[in-house]
Protein backbone atom coordinates (compact mmCIF):
# COMPACT_ATOMS: atom_id res chain seq x y z
CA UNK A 1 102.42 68.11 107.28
CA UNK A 2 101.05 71.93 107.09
CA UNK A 3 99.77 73.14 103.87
CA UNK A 4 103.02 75.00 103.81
CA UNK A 5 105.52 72.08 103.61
CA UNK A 6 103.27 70.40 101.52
CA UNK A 7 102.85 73.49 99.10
CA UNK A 8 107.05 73.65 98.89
CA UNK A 9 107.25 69.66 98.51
CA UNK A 10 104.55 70.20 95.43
CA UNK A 11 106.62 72.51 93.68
CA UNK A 12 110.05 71.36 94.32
CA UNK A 13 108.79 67.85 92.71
CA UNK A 14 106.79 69.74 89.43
CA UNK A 15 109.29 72.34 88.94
CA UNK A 16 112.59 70.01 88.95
CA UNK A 17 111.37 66.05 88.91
CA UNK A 18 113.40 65.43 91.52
CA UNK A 19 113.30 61.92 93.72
CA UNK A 20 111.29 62.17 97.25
CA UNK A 21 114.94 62.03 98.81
CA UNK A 22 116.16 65.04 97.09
CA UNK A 23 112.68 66.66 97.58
CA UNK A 24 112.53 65.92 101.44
CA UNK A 25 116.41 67.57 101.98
CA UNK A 26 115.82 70.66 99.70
CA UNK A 27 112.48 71.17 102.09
CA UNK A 28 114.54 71.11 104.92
CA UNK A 29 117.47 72.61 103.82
CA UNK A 30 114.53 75.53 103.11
CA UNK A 31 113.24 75.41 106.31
CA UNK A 32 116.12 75.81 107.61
CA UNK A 33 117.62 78.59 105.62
CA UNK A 34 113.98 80.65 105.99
CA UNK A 35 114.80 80.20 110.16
CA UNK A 36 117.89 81.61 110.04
CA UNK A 37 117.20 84.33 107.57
CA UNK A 38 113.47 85.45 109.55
CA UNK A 39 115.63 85.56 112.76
CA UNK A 40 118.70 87.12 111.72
CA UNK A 41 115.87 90.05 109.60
CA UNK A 42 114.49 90.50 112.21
CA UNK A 43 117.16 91.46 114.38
CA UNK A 44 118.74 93.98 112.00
CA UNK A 45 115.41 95.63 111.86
CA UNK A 46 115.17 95.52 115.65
CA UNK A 47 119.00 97.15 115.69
CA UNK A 48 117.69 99.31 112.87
CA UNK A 49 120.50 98.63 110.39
CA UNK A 50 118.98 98.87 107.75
CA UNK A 51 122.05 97.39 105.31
CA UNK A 52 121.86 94.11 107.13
CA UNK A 53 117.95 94.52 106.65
CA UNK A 54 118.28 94.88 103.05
CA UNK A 55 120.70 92.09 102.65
CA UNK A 56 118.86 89.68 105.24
CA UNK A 57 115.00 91.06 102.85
CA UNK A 58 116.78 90.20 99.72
CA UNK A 59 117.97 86.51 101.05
CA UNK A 60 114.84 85.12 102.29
CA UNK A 61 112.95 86.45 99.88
CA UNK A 62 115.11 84.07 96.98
CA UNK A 63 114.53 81.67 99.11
CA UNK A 64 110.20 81.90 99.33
CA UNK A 65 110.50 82.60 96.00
CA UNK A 66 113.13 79.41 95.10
CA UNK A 67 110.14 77.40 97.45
CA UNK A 68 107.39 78.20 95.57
CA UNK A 69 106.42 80.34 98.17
CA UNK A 70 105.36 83.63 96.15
CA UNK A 71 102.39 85.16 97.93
CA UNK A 72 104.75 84.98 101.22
CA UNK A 73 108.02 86.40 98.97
CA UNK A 74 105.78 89.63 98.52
CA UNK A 75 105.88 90.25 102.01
CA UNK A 76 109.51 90.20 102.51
CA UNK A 77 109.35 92.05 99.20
CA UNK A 78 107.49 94.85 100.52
CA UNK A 79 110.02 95.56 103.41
CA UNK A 80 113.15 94.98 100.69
CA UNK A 81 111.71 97.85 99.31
CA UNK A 82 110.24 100.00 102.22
CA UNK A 83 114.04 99.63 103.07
CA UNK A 84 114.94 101.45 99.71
CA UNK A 85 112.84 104.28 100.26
CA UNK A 86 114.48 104.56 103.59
CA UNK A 87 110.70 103.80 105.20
CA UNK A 88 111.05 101.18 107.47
CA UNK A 89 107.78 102.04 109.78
CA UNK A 90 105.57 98.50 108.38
CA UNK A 91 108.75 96.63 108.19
CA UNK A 92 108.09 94.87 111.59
CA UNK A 93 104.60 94.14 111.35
CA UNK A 94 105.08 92.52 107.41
CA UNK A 95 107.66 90.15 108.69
CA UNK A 96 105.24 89.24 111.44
CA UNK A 97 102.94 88.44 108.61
CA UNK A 98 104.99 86.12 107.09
CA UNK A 99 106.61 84.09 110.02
CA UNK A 100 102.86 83.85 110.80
CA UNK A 101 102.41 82.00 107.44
CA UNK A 102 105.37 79.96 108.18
CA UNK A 103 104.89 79.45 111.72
CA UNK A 104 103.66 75.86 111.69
CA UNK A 105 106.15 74.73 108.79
CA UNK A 106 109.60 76.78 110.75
CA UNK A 107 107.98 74.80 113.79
CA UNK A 108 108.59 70.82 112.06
CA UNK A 109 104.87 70.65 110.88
């Protein structure tokens, strides 16, 4: 189990006392989700439409920050908001940052 996983399970069982059943599907339901949204980011911001950035920013985000995740939610934080500005030159290299961080944990570990 990476640090990662283990950081979400930790929260998900002190912030709602759930059972290790519901803990173990809401981790992968997250894993999941954070997949899905890092991929589908990171092709609007290769297409460089930026509403479908903003959206894709603003999902993920909820969902580091719903896992406990902070520190990695100010990442995809950053580009939300680079987005708003209309400066979308770091964009790329922050969300390499953070599927860096989640590499291990979007891999199964």
């Amino acid at each position: 189990m990476t640090d990662v996983a283990a950081q979400i399970r930790r929260h998900f069982r002190m912030a709602f006392s759930l059972s290790e059943e519901a803990i173990e599907r809401l981790t992968e339901t997250s894993r999941t989700a954070l997949g899905e949204g890092l991929a589908a980011l990171g092709a609007s911001l290769d297409a460089s439409d930026s509403g479908e950035a903003a959206r894709w920013a603003h999902s993920v985000k909820g969902t580091l920050l719903n896992a406990g995740l902070a520190g990695l939610a100010e990442g995809i934080a950053a580009i939300e908001q680079g987005i708003a500005r209309g400066e979308t030159g770091e964009a790329r290299s922050r969300l390499d940052a953070v599927e860096d961080g989640l590499r291990a944990f979007l891999n199964g570990h």
